[in-house]
PDB file of N, CA and C in Angstrom:
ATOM      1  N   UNK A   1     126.676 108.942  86.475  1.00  0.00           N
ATOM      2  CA  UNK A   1     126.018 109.452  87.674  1.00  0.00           C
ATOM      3  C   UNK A   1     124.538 109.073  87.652  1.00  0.00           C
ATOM      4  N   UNK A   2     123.839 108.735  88.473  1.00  0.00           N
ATOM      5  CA  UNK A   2     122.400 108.258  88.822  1.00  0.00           C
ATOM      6  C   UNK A   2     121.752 109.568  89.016  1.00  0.00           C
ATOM      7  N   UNK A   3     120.533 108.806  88.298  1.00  0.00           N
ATOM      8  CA  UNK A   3     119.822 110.561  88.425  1.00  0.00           C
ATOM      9  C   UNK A   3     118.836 110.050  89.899  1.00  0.00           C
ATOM     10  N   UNK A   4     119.165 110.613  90.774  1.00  0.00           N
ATOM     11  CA  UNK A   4     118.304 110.606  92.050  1.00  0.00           C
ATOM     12  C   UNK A   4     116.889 110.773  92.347  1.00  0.00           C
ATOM     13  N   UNK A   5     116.222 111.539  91.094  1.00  0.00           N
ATOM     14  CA  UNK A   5     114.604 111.628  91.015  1.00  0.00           C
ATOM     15  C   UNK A   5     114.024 110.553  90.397  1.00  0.00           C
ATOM     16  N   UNK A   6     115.166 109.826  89.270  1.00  0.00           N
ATOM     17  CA  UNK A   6     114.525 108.803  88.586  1.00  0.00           C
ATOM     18  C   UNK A   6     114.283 107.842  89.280  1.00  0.00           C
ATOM     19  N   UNK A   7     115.156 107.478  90.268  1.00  0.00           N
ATOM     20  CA  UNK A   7     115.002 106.170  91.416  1.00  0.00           C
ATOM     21  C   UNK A   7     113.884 106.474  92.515  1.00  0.00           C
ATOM     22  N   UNK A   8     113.666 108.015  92.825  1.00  0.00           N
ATOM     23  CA  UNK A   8     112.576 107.987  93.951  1.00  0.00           C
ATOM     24  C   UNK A   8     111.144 108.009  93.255  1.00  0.00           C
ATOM     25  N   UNK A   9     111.414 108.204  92.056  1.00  0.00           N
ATOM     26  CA  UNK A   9     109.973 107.949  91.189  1.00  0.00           C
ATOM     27  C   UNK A   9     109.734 106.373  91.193  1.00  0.00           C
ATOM     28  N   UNK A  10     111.021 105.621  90.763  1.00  0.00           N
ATOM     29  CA  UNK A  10     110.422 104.105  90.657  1.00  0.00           C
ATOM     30  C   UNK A  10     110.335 103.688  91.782  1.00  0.00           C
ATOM     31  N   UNK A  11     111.028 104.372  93.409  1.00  0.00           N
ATOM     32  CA  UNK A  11     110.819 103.752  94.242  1.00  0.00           C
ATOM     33  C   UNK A  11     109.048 104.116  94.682  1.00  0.00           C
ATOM     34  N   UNK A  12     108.673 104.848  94.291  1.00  0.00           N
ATOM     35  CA  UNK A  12     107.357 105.451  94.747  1.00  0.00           C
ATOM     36  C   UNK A  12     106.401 104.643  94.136  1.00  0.00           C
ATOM     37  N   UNK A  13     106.500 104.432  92.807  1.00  0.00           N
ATOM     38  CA  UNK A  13     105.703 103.720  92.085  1.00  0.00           C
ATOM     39  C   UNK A  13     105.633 102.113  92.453  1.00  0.00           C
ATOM     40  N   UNK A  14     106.713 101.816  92.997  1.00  0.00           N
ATOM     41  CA  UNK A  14     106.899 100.360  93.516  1.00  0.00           C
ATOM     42  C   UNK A  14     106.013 100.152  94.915  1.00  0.00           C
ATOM     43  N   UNK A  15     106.385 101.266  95.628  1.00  0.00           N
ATOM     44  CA  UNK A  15     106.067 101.363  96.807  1.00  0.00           C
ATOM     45  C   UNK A  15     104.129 101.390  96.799  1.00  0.00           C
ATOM     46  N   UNK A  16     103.847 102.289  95.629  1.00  0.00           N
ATOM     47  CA  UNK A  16     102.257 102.443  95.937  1.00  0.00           C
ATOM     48  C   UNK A  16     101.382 101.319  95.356  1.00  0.00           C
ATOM     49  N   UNK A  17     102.354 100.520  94.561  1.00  0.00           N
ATOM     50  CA  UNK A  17     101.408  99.287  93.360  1.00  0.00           C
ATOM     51  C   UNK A  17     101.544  97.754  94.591  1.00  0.00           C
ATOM     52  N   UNK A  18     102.707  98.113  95.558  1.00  0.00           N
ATOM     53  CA  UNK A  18     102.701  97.050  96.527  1.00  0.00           C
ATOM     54  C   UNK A  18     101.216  96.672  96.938  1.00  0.00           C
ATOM     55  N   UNK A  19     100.881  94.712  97.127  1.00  0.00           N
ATOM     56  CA  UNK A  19     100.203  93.857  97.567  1.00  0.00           C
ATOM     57  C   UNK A  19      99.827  94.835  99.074  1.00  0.00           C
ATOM     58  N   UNK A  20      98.543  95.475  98.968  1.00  0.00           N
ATOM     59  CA  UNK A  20      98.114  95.958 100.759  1.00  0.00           C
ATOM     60  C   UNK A  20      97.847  94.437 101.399  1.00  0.00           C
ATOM     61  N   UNK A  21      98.067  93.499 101.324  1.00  0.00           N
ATOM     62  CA  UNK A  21      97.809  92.125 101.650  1.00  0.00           C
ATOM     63  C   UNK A  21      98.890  92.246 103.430  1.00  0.00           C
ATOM     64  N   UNK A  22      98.042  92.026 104.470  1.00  0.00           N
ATOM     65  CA  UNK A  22      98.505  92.081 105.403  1.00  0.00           C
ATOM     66  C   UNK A  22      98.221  90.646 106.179  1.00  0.00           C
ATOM     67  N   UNK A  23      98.177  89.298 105.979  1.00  0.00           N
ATOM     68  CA  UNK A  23      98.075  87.809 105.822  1.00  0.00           C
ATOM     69  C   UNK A  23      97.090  87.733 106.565  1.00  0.00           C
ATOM     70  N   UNK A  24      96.133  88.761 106.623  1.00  0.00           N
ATOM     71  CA  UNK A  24      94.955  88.536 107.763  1.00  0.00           C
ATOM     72  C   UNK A  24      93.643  88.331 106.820  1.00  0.00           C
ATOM     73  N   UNK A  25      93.623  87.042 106.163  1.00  0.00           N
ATOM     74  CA  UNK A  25      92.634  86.997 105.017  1.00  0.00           C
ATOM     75  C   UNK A  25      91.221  86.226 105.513  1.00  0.00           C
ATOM     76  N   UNK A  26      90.520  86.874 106.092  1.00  0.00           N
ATOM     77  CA  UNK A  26      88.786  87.210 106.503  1.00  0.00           C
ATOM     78  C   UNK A  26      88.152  87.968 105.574  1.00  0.00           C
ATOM     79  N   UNK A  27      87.094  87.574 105.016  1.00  0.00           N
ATOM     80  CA  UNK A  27      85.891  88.304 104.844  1.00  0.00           C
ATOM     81  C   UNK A  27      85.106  88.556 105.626  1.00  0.00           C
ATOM     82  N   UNK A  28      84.712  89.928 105.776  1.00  0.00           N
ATOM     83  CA  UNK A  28      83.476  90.430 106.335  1.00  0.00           C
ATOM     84  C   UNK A  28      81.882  89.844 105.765  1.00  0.00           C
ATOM     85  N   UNK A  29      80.849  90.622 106.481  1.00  0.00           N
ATOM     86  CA  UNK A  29      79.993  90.111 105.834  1.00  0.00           C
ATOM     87  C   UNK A  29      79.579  90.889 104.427  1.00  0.00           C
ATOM     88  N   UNK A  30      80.459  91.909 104.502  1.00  0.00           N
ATOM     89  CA  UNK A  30      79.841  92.737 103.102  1.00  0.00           C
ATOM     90  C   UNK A  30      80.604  92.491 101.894  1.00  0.00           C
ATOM     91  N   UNK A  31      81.696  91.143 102.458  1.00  0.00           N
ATOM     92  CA  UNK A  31      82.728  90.500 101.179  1.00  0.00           C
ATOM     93  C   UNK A  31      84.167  91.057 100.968  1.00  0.00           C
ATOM     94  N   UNK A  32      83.862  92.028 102.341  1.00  0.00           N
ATOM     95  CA  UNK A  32      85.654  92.659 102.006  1.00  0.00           C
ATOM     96  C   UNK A  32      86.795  91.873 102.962  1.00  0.00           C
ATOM     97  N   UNK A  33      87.578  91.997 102.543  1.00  0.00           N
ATOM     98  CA  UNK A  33      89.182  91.237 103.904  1.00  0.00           C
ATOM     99  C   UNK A  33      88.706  92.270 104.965  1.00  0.00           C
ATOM    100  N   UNK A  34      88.950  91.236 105.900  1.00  0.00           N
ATOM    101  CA  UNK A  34      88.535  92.522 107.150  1.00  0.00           C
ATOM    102  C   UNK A  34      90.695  92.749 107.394  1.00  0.00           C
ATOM    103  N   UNK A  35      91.636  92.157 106.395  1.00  0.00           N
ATOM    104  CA  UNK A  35      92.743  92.497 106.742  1.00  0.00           C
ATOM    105  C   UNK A  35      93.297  94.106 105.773  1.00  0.00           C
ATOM    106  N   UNK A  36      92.780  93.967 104.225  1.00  0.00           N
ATOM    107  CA  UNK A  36      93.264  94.662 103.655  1.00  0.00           C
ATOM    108  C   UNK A  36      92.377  95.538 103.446  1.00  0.00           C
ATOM    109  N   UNK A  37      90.948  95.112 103.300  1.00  0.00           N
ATOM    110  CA  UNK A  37      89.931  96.149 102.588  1.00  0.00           C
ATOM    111  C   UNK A  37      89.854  96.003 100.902  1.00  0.00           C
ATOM    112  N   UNK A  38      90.118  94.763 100.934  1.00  0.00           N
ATOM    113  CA  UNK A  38      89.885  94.851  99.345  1.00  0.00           C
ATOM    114  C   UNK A  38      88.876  93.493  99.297  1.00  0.00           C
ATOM    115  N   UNK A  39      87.961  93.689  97.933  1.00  0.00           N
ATOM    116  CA  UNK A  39      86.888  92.727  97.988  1.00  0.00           C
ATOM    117  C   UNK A  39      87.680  91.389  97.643  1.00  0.00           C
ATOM    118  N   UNK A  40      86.954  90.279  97.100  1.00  0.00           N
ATOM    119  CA  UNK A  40      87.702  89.285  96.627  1.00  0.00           C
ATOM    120  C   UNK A  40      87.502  89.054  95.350  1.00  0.00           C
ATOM    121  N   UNK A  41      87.502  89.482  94.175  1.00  0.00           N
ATOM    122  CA  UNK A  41      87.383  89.915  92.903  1.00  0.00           C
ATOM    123  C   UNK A  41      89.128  91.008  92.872  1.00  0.00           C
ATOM    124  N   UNK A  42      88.846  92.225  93.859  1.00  0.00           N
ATOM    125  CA  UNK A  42      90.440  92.710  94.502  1.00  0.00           C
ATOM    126  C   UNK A  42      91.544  92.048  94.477  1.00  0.00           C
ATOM    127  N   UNK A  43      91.477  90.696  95.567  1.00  0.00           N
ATOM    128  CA  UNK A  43      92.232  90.290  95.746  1.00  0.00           C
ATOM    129  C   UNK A  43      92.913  89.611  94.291  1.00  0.00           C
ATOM    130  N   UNK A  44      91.924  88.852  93.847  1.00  0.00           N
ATOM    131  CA  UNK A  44      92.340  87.702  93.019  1.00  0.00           C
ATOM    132  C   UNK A  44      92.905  88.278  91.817  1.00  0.00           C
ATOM    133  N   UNK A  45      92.517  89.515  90.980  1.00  0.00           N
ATOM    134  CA  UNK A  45      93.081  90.151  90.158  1.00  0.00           C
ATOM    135  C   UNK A  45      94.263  90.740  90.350  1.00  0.00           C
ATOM    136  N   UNK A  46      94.500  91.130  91.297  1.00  0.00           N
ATOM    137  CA  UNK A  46      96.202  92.018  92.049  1.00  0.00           C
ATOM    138  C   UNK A  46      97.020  91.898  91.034  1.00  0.00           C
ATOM    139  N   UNK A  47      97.296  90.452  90.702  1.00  0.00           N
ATOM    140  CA  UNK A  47      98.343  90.164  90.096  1.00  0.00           C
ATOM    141  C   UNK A  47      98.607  90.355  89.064  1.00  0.00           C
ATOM    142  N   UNK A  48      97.416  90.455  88.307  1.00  0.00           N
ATOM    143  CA  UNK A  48      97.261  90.556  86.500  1.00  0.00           C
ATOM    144  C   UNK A  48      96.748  92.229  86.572  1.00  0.00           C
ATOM    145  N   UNK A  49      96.847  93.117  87.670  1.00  0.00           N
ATOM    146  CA  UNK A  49      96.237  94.238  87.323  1.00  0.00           C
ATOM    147  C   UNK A  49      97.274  95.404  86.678  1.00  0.00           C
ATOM    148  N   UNK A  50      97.203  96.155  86.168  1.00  0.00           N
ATOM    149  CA  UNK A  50      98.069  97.339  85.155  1.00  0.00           C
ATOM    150  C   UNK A  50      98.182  98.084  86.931  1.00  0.00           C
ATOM    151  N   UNK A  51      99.631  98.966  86.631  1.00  0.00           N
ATOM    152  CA  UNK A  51      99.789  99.848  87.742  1.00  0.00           C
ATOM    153  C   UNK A  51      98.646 100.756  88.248  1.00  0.00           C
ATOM    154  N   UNK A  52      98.031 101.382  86.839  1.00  0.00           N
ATOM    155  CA  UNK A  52      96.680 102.258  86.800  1.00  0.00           C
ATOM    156  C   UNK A  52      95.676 101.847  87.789  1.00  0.00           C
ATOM    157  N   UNK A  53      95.931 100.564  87.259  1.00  0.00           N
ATOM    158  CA  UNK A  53      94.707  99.812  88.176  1.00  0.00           C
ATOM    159  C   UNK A  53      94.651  99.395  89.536  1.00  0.00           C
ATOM    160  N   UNK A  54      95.787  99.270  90.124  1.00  0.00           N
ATOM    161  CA  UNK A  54      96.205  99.103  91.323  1.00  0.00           C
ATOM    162  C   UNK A  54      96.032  99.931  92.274  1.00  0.00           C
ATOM    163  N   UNK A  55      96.417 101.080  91.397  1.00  0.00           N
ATOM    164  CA  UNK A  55      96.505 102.689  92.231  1.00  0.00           C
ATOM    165  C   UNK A  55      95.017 102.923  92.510  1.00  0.00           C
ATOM    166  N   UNK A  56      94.154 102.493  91.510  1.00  0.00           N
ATOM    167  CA  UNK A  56      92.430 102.593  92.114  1.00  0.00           C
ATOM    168  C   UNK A  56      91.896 101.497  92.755  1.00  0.00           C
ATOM    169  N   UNK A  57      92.530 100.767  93.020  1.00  0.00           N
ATOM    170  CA  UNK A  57      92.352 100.097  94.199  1.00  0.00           C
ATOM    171  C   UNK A  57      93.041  99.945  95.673  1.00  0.00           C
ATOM    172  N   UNK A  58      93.869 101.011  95.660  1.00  0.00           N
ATOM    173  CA  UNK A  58      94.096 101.479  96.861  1.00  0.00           C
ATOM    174  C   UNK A  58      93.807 102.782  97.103  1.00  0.00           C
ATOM    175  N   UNK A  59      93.305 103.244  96.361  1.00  0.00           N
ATOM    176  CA  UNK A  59      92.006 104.507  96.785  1.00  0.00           C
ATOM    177  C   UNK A  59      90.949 103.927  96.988  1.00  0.00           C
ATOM    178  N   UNK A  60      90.166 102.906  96.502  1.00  0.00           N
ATOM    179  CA  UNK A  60      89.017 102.668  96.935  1.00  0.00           C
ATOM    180  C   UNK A  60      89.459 102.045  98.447  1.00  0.00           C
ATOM    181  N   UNK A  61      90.443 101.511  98.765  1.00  0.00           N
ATOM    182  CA  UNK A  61      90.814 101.113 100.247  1.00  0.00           C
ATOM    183  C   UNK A  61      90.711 102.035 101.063  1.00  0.00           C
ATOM    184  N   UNK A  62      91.391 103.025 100.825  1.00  0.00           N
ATOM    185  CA  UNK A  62      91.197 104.587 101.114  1.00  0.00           C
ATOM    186  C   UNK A  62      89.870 104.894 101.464  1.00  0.00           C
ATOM    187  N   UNK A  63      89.184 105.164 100.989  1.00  0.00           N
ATOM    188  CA  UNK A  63      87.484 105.531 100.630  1.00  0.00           C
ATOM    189  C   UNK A  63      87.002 104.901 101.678  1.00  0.00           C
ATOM    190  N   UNK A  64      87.297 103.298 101.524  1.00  0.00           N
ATOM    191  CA  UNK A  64      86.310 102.549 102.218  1.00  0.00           C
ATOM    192  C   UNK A  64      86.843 102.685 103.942  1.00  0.00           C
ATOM    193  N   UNK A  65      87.896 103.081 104.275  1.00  0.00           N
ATOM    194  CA  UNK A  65      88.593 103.338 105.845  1.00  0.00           C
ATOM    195  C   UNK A  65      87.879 104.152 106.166  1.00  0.00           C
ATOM    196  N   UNK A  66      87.226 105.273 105.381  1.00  0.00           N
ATOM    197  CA  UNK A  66      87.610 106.835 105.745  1.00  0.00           C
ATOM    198  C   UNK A  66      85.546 106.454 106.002  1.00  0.00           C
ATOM    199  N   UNK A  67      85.017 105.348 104.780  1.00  0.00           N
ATOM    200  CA  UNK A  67      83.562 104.943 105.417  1.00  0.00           C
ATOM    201  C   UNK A  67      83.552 104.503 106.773  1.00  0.00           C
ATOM    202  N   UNK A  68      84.242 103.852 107.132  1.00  0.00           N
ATOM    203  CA  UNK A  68      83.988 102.780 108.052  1.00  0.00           C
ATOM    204  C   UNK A  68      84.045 103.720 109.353  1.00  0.00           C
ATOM    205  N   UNK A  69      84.615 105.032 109.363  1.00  0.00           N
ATOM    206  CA  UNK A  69      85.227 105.652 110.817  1.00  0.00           C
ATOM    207  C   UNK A  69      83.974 106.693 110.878  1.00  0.00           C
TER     208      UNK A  69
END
């Protein structure tokens, strides 16, 4: 039998470490994607970053929306 919390945990964790990459790749003038909100130092690391690390970079995406409004 499948344990049903174990799968919505990895689905969650999958779900929050996902690429915010929305193919709209502009920089602003202050160096961020005007698609995702991530700088380009952001971007280019994504791939090599630990889950930990991911997750604080979609809070700082967070942060920076919640500046901009």
């Amino acid at each position: 039998m499948e344990d049903t919390n174990q799968k919505d945990s990895d689905m969650e964790n999958n779900n929050s470490n996902r690429s915010p990459c929305v193919n709209i790749c502009v920089l602003d003038d202050e160096g961020f994607c005007v698609g995702c909100d991530r700088s380009v130092e952001e971007i280019t690391g994504w791939s090599s970053m630990t889950d930990e690390e991911k997750k604080e970079v979609l809070e700082n995406i967070e942060e920076r929306k919640l500046e901009e409004e």
